[in-house]
PDB file of N, CA and C in Angstrom:
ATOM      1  N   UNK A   1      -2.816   0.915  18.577  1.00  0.00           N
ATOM      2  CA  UNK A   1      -1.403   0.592  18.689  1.00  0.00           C
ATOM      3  C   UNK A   1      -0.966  -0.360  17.583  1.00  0.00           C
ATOM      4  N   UNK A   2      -1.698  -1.420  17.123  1.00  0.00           N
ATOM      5  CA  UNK A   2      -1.237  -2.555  16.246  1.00  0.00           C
ATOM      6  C   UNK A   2      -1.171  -1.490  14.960  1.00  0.00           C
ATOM      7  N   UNK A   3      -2.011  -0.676  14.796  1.00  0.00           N
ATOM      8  CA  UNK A   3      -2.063   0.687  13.604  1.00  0.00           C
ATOM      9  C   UNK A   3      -0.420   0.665  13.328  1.00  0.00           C
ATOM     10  N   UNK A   4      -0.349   1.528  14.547  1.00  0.00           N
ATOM     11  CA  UNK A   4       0.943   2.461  14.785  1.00  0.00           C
ATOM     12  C   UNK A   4       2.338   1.470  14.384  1.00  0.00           C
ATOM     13  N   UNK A   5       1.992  -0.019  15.234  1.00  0.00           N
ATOM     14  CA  UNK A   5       2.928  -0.683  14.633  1.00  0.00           C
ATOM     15  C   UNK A   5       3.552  -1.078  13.186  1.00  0.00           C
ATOM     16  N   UNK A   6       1.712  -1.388  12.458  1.00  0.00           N
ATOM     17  CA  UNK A   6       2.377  -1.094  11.281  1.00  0.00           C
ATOM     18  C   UNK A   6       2.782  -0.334  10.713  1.00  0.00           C
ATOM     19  N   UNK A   7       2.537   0.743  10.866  1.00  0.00           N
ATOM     20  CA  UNK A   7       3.055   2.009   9.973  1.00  0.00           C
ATOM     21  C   UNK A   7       4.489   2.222  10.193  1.00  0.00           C
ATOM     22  N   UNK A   8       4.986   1.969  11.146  1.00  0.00           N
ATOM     23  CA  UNK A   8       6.909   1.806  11.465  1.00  0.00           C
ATOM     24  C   UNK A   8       7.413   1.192  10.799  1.00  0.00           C
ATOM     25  N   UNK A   9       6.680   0.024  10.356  1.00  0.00           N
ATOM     26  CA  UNK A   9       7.606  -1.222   9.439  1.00  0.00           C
ATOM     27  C   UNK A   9       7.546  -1.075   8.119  1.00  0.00           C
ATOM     28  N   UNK A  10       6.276  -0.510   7.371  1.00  0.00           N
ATOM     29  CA  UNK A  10       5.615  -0.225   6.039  1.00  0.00           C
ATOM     30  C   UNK A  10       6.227   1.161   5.288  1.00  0.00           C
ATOM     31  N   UNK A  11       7.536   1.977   5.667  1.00  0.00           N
ATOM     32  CA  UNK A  11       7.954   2.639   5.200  1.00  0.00           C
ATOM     33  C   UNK A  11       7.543   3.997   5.117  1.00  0.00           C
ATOM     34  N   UNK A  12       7.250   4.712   3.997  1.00  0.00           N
ATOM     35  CA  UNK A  12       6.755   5.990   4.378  1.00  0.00           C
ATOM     36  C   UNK A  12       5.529   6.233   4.945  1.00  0.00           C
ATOM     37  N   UNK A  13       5.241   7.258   5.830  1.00  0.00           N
ATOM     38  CA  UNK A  13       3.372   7.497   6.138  1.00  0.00           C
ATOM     39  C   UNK A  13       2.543   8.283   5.423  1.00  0.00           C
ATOM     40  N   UNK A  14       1.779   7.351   5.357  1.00  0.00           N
ATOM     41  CA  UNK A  14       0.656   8.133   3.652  1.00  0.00           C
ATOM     42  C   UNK A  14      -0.435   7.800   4.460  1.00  0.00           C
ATOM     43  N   UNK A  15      -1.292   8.709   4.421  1.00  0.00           N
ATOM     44  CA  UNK A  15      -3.031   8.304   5.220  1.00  0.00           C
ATOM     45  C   UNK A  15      -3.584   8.825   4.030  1.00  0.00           C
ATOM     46  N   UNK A  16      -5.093   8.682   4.472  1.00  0.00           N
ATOM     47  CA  UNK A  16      -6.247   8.555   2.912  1.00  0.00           C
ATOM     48  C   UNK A  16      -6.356  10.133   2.153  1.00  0.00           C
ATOM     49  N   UNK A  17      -6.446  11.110   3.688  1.00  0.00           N
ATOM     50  CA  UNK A  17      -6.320  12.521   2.742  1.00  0.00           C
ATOM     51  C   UNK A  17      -5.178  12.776   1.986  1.00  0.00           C
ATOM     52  N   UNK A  18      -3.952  12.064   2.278  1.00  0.00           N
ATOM     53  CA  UNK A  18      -3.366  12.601   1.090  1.00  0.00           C
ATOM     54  C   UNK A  18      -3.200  12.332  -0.187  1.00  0.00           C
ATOM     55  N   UNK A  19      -3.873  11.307  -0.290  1.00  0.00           N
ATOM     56  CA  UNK A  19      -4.239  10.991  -1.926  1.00  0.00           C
ATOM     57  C   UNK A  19      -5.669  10.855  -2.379  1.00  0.00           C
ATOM     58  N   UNK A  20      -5.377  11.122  -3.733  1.00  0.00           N
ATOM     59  CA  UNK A  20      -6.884  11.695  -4.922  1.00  0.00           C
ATOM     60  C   UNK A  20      -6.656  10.508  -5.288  1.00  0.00           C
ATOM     61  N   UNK A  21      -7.831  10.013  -5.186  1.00  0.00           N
ATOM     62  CA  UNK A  21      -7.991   8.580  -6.708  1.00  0.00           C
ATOM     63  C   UNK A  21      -8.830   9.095  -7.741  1.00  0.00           C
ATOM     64  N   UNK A  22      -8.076   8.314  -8.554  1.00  0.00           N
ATOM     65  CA  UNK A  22      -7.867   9.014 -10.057  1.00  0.00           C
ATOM     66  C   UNK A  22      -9.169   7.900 -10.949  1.00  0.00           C
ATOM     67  N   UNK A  23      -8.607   6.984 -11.360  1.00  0.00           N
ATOM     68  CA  UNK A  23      -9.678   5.620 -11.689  1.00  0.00           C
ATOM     69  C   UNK A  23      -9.204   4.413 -11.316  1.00  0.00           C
ATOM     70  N   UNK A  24     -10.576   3.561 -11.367  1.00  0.00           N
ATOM     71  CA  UNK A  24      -9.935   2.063 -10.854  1.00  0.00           C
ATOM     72  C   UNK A  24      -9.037   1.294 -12.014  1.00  0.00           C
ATOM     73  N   UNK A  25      -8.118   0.472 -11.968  1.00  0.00           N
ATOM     74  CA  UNK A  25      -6.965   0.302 -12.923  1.00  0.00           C
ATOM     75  C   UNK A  25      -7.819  -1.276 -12.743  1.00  0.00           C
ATOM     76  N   UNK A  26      -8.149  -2.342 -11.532  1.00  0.00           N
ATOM     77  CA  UNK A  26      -8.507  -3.685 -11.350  1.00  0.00           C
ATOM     78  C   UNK A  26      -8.898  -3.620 -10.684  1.00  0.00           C
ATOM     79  N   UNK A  27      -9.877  -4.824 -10.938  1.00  0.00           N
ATOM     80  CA  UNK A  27     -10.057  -5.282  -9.737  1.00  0.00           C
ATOM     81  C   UNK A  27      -9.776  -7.354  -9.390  1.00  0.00           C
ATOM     82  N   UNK A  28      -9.316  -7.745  -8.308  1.00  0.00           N
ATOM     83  CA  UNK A  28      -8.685  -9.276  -8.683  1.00  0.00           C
ATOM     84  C   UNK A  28      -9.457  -9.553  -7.365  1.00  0.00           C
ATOM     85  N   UNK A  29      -9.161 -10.860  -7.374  1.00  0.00           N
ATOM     86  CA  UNK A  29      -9.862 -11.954  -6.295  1.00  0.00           C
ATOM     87  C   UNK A  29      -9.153 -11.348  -4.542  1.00  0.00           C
ATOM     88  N   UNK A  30      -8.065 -11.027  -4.124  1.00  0.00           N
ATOM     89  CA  UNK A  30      -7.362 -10.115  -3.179  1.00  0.00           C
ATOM     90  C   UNK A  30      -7.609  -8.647  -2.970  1.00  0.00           C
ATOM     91  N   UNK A  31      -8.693  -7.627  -4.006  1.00  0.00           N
ATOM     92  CA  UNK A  31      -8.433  -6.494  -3.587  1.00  0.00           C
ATOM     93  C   UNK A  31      -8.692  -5.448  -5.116  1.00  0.00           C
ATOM     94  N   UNK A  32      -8.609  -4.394  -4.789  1.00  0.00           N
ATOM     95  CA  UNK A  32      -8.769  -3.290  -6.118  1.00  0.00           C
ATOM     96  C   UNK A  32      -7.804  -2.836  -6.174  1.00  0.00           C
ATOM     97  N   UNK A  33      -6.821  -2.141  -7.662  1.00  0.00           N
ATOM     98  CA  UNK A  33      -6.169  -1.660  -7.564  1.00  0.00           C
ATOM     99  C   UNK A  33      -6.358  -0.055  -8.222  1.00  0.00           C
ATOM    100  N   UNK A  34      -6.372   1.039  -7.652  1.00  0.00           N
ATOM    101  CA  UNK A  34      -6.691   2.700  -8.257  1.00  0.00           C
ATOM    102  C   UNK A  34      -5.407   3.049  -8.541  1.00  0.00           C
ATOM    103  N   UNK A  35      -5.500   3.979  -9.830  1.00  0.00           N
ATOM    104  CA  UNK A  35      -4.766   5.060 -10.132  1.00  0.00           C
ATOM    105  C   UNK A  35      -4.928   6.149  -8.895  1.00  0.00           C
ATOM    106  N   UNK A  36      -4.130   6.693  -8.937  1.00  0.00           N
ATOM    107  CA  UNK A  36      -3.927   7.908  -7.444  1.00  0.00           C
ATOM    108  C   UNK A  36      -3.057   8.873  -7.505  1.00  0.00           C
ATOM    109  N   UNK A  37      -3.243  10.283  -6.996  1.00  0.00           N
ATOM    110  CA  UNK A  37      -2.123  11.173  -7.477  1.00  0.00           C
ATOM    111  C   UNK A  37      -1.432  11.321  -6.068  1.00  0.00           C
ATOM    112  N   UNK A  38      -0.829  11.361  -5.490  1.00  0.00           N
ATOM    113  CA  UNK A  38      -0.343  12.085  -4.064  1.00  0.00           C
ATOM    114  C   UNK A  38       0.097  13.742  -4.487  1.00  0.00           C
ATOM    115  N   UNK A  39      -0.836  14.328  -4.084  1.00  0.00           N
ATOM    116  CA  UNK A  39      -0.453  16.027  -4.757  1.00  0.00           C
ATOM    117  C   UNK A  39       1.070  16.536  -4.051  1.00  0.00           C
ATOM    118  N   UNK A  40       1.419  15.668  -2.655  1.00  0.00           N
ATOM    119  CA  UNK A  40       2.719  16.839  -1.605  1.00  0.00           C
ATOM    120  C   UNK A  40       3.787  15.888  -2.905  1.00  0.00           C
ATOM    121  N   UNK A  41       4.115  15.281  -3.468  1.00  0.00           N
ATOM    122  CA  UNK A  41       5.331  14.847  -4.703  1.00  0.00           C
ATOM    123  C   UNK A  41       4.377  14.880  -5.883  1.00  0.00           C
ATOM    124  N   UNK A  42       3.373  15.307  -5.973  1.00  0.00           N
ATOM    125  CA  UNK A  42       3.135  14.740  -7.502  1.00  0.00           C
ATOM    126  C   UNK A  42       3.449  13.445  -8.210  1.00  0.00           C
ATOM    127  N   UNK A  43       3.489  12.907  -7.401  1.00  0.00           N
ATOM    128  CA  UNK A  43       4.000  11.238  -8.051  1.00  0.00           C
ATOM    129  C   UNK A  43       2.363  10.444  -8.047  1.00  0.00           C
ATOM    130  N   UNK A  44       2.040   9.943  -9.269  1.00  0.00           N
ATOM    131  CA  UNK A  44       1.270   8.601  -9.950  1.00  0.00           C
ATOM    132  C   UNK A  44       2.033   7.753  -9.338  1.00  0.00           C
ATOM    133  N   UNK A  45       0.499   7.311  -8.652  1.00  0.00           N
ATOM    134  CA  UNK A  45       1.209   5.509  -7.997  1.00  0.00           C
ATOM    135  C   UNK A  45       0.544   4.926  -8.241  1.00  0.00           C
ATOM    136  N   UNK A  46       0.414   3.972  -8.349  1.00  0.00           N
ATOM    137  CA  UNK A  46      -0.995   2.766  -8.348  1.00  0.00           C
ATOM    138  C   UNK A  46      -1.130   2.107  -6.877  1.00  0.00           C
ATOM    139  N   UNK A  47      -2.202   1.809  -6.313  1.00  0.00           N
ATOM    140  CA  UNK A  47      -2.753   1.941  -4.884  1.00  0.00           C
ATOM    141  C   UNK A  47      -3.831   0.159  -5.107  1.00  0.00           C
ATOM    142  N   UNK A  48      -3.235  -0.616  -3.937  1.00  0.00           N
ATOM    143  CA  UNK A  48      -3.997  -1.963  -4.130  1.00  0.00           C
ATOM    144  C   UNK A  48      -4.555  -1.799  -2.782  1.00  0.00           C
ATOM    145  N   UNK A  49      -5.917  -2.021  -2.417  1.00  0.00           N
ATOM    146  CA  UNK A  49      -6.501  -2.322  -1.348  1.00  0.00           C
ATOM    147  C   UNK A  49      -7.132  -3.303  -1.102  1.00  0.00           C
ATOM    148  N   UNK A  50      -6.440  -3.790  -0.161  1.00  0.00           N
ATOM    149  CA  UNK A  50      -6.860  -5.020   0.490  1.00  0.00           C
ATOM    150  C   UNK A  50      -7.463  -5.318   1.899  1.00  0.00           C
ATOM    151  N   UNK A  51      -8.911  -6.017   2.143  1.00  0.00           N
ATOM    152  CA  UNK A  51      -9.436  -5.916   3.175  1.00  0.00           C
ATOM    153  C   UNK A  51      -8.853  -7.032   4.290  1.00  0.00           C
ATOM    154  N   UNK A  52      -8.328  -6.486   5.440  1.00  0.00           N
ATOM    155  CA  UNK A  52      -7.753  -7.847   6.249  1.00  0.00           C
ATOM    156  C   UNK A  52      -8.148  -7.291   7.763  1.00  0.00           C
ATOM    157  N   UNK A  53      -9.326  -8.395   8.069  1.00  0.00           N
ATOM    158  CA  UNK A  53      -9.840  -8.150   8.860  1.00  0.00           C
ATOM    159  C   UNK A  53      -9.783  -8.645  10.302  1.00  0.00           C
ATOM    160  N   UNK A  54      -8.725  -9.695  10.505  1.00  0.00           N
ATOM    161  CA  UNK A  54      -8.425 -10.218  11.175  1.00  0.00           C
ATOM    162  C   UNK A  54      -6.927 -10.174  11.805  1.00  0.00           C
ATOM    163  N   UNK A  55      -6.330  -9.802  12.160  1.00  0.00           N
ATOM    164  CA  UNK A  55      -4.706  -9.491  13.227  1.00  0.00           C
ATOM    165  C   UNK A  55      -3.673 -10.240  12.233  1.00  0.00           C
ATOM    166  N   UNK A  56      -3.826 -11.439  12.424  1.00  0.00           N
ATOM    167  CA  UNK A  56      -2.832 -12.818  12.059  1.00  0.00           C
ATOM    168  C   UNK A  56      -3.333 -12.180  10.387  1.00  0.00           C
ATOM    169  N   UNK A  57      -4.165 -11.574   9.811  1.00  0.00           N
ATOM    170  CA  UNK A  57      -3.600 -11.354   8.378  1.00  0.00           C
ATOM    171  C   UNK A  57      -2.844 -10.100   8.057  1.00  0.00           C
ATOM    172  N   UNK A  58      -3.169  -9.299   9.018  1.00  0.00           N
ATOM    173  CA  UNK A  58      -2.478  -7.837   8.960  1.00  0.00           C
ATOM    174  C   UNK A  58      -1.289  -8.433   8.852  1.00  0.00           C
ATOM    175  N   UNK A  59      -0.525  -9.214   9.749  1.00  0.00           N
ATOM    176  CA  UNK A  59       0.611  -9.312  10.263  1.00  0.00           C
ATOM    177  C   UNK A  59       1.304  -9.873   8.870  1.00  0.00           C
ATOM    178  N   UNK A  60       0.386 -10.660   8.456  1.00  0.00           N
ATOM    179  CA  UNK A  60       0.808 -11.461   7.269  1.00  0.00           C
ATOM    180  C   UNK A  60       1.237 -10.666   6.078  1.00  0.00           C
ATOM    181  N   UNK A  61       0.491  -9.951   5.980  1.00  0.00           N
ATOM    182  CA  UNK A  61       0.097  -8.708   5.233  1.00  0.00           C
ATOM    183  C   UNK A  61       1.396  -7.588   4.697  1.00  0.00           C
ATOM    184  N   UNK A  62       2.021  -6.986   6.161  1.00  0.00           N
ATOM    185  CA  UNK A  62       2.866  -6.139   6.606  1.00  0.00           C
ATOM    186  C   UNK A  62       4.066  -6.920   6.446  1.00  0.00           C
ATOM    187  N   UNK A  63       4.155  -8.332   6.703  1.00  0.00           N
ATOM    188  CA  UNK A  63       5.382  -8.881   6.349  1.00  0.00           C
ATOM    189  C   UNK A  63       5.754  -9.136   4.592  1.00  0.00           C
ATOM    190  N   UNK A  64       4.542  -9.238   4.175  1.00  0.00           N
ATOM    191  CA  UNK A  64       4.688  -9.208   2.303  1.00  0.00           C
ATOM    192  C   UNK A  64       5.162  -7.936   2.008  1.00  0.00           C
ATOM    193  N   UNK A  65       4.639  -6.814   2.355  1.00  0.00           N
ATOM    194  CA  UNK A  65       4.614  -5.332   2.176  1.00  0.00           C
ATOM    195  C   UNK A  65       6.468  -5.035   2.197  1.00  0.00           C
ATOM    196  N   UNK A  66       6.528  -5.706   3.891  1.00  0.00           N
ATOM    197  CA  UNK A  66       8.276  -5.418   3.976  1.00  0.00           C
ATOM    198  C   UNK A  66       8.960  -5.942   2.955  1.00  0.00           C
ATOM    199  N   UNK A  67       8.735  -7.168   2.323  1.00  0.00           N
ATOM    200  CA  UNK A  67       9.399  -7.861   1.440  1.00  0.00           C
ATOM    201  C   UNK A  67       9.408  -7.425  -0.070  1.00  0.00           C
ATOM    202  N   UNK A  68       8.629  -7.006  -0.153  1.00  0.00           N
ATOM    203  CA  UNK A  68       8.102  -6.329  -2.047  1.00  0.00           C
ATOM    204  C   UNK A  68       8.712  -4.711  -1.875  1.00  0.00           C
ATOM    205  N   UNK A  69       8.759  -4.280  -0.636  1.00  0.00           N
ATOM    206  CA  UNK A  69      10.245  -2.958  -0.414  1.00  0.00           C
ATOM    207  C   UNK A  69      11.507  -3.148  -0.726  1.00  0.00           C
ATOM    208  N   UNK A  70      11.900  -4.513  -0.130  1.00  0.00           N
ATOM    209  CA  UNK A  70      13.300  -4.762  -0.339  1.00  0.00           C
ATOM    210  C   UNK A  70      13.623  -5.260  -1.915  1.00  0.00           C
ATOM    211  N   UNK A  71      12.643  -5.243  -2.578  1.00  0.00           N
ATOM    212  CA  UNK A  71      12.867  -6.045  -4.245  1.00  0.00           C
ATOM    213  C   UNK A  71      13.270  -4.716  -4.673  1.00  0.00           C
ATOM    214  N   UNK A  72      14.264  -4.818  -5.736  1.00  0.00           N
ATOM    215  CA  UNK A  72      14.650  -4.123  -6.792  1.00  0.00           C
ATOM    216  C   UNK A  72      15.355  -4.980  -8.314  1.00  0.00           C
ATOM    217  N   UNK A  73      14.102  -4.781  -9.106  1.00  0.00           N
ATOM    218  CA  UNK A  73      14.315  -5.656 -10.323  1.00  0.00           C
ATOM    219  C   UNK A  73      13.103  -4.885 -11.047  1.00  0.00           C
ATOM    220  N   UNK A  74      14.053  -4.524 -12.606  1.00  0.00           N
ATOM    221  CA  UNK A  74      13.405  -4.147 -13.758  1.00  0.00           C
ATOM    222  C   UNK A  74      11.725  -4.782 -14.071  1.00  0.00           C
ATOM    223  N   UNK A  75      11.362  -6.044 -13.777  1.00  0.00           N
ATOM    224  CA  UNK A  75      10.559  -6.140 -13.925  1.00  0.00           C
ATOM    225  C   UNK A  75       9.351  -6.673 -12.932  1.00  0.00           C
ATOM    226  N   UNK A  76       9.892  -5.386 -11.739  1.00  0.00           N
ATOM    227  CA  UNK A  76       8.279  -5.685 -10.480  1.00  0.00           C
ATOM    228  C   UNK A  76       8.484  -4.297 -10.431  1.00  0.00           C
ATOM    229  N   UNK A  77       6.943  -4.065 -10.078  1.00  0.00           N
ATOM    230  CA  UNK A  77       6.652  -2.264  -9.617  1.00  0.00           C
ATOM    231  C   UNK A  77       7.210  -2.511  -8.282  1.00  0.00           C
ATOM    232  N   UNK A  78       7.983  -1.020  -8.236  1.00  0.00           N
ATOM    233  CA  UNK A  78       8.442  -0.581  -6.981  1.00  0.00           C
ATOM    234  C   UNK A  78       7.377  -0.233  -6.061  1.00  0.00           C
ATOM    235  N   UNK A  79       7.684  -1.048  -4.662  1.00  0.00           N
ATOM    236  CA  UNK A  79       6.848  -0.535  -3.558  1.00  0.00           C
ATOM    237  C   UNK A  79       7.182   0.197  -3.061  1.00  0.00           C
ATOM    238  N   UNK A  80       6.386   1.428  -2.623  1.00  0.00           N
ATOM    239  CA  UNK A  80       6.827   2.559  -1.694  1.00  0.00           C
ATOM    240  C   UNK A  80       6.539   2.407   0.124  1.00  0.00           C
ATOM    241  N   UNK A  81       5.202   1.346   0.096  1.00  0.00           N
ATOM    242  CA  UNK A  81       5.427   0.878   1.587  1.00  0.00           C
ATOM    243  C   UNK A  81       3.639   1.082   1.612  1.00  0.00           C
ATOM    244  N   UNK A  82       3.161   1.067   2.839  1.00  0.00           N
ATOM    245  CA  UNK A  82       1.829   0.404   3.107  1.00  0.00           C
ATOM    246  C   UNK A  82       0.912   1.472   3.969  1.00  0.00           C
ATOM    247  N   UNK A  83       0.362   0.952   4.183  1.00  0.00           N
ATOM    248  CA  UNK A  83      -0.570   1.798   5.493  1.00  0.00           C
ATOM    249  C   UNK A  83      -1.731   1.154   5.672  1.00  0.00           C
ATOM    250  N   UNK A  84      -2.035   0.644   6.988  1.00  0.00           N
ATOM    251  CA  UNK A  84      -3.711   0.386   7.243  1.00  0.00           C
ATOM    252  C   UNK A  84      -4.672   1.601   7.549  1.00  0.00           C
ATOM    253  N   UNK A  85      -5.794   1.455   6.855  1.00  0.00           N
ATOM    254  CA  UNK A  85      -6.492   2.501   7.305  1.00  0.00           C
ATOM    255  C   UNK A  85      -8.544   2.225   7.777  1.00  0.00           C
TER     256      UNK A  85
END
């Protein structure tokens, strides 16, 4: 259920089969980030995974996610939204 919750707030639903990773682009002190194709749009995204293993960080987590959706400015990558998996 806490799944399900996030996935309501995190925008579109993307699970792991539907994307190919392509190569790793980083890796930083928070997480890796892959090149990735989603084949159903053909859209290149870049994909950051981050391990949060504990509730109170998901939550934390999903509330950054909502917030980096609502940005629109020339110079931050657009978020398309999240998914735990």
């Amino acid at each position: 259920a806490d799944s399900a919750d996030h996935s309501k707030r995190l925008g579109r639903v993307i699970q792991d089969e539907d994307i190919v990773t392509l190569r790793t682009l980083g890796v930083g002190q928070s997480g890796i980030v892959q090149l990735a194709l989603h084949p159903p749009s053909m859209r290149l995204m870049a994909l950051k995974f981050i391990s949060v293993h504990q509730r109170n960080s998901r939550h934390q987590l999903a509330s950054e996610i909502e917030n980096f959706m609502k940005m629109d400015h020339g110079n931050i990558v657009k978020c398309l939204g999240g998914y735990l998996s």
